[in-house]
N, C-alpha and C. Protein backbone atom coordinates (compact mmCIF):
# COMPACT_ATOMS: atom_id res chain seq x y z
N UNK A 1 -34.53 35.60 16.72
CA UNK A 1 -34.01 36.43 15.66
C UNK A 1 -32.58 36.88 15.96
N UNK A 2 -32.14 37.24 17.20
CA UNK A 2 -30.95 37.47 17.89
C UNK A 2 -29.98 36.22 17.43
N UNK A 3 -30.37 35.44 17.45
CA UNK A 3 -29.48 34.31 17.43
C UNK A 3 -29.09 33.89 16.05
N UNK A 4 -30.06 34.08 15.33
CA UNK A 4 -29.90 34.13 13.69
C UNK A 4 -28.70 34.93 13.23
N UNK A 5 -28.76 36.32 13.62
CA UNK A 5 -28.07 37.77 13.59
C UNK A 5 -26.49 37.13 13.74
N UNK A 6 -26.26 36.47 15.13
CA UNK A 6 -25.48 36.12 15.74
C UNK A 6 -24.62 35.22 14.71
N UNK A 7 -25.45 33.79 14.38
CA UNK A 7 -24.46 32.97 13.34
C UNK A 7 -24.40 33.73 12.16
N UNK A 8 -25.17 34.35 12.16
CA UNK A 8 -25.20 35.04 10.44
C UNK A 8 -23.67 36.10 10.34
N UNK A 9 -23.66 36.60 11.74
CA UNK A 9 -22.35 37.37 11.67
C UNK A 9 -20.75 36.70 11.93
N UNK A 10 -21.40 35.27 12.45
CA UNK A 10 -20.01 34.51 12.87
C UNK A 10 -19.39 33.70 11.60
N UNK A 11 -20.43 33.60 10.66
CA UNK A 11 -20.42 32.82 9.27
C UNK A 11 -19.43 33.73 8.53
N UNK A 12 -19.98 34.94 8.36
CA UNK A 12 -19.66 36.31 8.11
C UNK A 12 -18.25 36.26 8.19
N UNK A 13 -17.46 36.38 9.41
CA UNK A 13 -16.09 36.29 9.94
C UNK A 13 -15.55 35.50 9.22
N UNK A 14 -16.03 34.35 9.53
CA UNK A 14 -15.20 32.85 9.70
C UNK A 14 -14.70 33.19 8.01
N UNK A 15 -15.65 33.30 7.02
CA UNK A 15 -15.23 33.51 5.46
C UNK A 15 -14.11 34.44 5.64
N UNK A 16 -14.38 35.66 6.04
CA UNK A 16 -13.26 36.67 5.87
C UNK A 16 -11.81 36.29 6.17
N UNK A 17 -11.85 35.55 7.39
CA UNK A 17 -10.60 34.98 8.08
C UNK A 17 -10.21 33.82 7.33
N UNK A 18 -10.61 33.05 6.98
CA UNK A 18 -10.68 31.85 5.74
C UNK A 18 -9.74 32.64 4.58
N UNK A 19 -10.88 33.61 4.14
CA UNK A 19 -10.11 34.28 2.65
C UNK A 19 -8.66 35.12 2.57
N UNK A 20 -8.58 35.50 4.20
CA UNK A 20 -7.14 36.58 4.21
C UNK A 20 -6.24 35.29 4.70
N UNK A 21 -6.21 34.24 5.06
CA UNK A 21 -5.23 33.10 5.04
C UNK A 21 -5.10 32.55 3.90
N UNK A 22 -6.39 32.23 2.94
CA UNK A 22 -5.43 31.59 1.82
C UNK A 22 -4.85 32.74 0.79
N UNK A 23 -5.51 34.17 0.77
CA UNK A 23 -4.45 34.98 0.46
C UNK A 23 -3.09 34.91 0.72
N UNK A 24 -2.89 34.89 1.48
CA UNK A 24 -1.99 35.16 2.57
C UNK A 24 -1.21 34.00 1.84
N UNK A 25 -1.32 33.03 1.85
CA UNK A 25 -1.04 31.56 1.13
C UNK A 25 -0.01 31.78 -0.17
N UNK A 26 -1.13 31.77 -0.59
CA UNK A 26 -0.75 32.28 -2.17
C UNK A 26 0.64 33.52 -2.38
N UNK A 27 0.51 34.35 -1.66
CA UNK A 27 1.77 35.39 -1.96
C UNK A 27 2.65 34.65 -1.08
N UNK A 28 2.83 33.82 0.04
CA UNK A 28 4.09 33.19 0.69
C UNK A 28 4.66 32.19 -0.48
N UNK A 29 3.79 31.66 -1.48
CA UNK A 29 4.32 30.36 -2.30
C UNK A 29 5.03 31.48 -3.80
N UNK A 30 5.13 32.34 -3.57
CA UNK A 30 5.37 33.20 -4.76
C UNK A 30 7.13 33.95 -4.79
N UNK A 31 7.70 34.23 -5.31
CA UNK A 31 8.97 34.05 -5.70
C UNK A 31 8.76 36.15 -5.63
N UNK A 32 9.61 36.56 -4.49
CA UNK A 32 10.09 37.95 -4.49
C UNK A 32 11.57 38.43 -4.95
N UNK A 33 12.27 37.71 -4.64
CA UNK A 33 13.24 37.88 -5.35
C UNK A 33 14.14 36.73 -6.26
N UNK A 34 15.20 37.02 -6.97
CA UNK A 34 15.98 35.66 -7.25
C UNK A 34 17.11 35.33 -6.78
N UNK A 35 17.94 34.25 -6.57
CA UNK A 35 19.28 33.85 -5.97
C UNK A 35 19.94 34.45 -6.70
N UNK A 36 21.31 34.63 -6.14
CA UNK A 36 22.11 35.32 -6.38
C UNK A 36 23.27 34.29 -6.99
N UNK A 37 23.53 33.28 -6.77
CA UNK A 37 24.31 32.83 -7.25
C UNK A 37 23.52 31.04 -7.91
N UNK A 38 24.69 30.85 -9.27
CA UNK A 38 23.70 29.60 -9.82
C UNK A 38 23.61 28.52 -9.28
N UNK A 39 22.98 27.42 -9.34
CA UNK A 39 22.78 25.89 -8.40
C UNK A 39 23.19 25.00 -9.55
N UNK A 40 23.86 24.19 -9.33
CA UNK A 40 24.74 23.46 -10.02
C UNK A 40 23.26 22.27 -10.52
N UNK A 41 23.30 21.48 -11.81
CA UNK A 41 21.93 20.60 -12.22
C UNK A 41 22.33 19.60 -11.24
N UNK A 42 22.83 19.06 -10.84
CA UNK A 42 22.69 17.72 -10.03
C UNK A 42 22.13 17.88 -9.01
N UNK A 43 21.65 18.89 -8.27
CA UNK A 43 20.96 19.48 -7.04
C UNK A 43 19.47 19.95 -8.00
N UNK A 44 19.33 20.09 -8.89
CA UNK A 44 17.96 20.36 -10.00
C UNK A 44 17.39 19.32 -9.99
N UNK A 45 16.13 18.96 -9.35
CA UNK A 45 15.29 18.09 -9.60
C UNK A 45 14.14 18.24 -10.47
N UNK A 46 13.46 19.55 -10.53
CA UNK A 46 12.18 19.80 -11.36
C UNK A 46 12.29 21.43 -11.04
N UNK A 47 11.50 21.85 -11.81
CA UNK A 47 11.34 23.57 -11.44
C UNK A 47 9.71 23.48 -12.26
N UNK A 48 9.37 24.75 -12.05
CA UNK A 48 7.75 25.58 -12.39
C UNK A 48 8.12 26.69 -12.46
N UNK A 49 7.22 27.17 -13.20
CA UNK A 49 7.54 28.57 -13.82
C UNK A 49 5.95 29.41 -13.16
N UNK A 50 6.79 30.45 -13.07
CA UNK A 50 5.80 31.41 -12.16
C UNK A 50 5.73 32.70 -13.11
N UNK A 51 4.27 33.33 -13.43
CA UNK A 51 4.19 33.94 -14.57
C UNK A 51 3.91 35.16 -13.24
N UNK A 52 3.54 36.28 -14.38
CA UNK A 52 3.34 37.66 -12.86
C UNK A 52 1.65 37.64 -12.85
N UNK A 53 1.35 37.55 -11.95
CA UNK A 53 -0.21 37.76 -11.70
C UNK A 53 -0.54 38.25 -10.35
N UNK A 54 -1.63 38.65 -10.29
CA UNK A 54 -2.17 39.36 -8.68
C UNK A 54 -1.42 38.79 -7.82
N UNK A 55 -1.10 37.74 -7.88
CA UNK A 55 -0.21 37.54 -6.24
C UNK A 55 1.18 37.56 -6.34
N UNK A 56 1.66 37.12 -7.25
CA UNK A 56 3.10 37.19 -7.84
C UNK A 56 4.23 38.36 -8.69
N UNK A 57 4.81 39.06 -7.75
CA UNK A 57 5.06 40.46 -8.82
C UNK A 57 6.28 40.25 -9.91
N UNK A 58 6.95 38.85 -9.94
CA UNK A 58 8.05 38.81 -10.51
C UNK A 58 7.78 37.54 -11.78
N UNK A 59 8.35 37.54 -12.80
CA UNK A 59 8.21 35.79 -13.49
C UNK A 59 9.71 35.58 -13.11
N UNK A 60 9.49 33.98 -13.32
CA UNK A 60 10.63 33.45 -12.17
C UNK A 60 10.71 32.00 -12.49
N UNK A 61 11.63 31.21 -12.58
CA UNK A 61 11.67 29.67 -12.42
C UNK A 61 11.89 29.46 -11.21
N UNK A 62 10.93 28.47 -10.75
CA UNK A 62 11.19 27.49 -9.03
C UNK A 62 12.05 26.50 -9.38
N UNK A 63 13.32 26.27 -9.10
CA UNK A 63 14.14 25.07 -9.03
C UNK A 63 13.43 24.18 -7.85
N UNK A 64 13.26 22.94 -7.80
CA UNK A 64 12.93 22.51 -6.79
C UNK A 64 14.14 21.43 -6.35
N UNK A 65 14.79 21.91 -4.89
CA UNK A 65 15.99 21.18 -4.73
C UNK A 65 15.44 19.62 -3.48
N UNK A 66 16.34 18.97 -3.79
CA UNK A 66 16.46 17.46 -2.39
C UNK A 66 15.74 18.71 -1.24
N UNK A 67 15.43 17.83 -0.28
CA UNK A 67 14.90 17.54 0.88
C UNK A 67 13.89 18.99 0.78
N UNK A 68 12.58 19.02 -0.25
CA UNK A 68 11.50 19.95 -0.49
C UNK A 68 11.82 21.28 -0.46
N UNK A 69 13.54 22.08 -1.12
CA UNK A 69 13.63 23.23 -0.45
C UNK A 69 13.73 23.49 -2.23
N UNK A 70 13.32 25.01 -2.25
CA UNK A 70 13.12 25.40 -3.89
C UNK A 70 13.98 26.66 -3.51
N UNK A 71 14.16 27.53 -5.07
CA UNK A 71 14.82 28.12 -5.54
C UNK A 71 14.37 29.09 -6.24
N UNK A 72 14.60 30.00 -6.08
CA UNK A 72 13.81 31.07 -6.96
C UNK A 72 14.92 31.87 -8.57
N UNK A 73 14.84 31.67 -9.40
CA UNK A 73 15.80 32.27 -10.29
C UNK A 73 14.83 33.12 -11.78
N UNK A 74 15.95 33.71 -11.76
CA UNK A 74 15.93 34.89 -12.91
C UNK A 74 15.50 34.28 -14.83
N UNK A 75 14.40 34.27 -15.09
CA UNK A 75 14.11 33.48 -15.96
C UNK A 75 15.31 33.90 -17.19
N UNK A 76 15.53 34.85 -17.62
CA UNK A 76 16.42 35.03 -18.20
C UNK A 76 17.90 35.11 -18.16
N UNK A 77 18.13 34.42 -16.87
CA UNK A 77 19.55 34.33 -16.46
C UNK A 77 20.38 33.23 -17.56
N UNK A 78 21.75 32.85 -17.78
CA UNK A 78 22.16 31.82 -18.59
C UNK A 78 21.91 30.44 -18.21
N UNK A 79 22.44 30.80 -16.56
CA UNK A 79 22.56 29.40 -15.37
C UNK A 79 21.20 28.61 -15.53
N UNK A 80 19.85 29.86 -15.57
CA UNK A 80 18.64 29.03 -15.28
C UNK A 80 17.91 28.55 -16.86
N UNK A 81 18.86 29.33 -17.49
CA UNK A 81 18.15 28.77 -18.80
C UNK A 81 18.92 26.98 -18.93
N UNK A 82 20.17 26.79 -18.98
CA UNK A 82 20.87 25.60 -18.31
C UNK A 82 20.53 24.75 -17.67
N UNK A 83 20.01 25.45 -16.53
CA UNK A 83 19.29 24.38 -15.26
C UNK A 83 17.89 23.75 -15.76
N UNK A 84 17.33 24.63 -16.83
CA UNK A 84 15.80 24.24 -16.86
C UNK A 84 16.34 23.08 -18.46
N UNK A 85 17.26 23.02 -18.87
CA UNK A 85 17.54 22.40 -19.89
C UNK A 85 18.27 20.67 -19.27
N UNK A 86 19.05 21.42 -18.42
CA UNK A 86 19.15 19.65 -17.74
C UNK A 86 18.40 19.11 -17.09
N UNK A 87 17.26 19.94 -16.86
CA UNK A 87 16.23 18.89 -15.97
C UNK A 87 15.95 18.43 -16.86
N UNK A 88 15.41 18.96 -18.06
CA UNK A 88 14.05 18.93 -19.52
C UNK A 88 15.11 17.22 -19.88
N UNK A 89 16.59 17.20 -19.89
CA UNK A 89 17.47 16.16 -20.68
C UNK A 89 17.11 15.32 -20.13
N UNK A 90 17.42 15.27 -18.36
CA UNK A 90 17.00 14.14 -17.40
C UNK A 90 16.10 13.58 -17.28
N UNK A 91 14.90 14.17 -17.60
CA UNK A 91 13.33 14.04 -17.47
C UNK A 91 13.37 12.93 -18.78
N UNK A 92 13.58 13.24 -19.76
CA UNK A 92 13.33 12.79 -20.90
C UNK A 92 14.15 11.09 -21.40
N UNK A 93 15.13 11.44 -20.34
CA UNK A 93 15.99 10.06 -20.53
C UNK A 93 15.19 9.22 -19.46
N UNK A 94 14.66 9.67 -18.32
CA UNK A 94 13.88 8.71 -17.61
C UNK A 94 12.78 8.32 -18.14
N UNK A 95 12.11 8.67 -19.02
CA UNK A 95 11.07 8.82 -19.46
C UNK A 95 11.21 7.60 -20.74
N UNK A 96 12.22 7.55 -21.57
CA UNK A 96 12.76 6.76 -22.35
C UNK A 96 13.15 5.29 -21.95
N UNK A 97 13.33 5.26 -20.36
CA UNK A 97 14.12 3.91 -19.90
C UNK A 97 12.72 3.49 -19.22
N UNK A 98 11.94 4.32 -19.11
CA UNK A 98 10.64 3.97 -17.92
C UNK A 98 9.83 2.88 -19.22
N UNK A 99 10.04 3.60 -20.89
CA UNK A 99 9.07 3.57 -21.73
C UNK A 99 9.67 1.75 -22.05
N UNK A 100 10.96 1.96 -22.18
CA UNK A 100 11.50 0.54 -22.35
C UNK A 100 11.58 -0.39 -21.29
N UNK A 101 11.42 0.04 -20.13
CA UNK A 101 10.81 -0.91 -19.34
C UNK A 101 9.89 -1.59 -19.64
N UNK A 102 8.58 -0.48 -19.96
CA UNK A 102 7.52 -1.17 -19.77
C UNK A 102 7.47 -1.59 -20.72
N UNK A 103 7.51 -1.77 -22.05
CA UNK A 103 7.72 -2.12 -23.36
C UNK A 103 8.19 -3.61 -23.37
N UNK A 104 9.09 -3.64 -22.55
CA UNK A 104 10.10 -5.11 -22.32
C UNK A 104 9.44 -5.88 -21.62
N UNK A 105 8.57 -5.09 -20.35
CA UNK A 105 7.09 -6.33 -19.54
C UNK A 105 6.28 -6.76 -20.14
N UNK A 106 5.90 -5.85 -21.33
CA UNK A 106 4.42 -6.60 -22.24
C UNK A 106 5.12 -7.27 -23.00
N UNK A 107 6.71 -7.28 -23.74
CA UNK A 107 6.31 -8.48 -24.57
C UNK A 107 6.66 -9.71 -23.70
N UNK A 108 7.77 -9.56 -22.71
CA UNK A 108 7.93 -10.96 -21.40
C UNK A 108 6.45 -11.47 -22.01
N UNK A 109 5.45 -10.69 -21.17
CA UNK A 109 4.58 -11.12 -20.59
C UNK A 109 3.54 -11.92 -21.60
N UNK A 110 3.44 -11.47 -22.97
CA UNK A 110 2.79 -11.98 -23.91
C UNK A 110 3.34 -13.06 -24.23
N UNK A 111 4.38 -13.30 -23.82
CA UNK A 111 5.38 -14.78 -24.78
C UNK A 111 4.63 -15.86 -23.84
């Protein structure tokens, strides 16, 4: 019965310590403040938008820059309304040349 007690309390832990790390998680991936100065779009690869919820106290756009490093900005700033507009342009023109790509393989390929 001792021994039962024993895993029953180590199970016990292990959850608690489990749950205050991915807490813990969650508010490190969350945006506390915003940059101070704007990031030019050619360094703009994609952004996400961060709404305010239990872990997050601010709403916020994530710029996500080259080599996995992000950005935190002021959703209502001019720069980030800008930045989130040249990604949205870029996105959409790749998206257009990807579509005519593939468009141009099926008919190759049907002839």
């Amino acid at each position: 019965m001792t021994g039962s007690k024993s895993c029953l309390l180590a199970v016990v832990c292990s959850l608690v310590i489990i749950t205050n790390l991915i807490g813990s998680a969650q508010s490190w991936s969350c945006c506390l403040t915003y940059a101070k100065r704007p990031y030019s779009c050619k360094r703009l690869l994609a952004y996400s938008i961060q709404t305010i919820n239990t872990a997050c106290d601010i709403n916020a756009i994530i710029f996500h820059l080259p080599n996995g490093r992000f950005v935190c900005a002021d959703p209502l700033a001019n720069w980030t309304q800008r930045g989130m507009k040249c990604v949205d342009t870029r996105r959409k023109k790749e998206m257009k040349v990807l579509q005519m790509a593939t468009s141009g393989n099926s008919t190759t390929a049907s002839s």
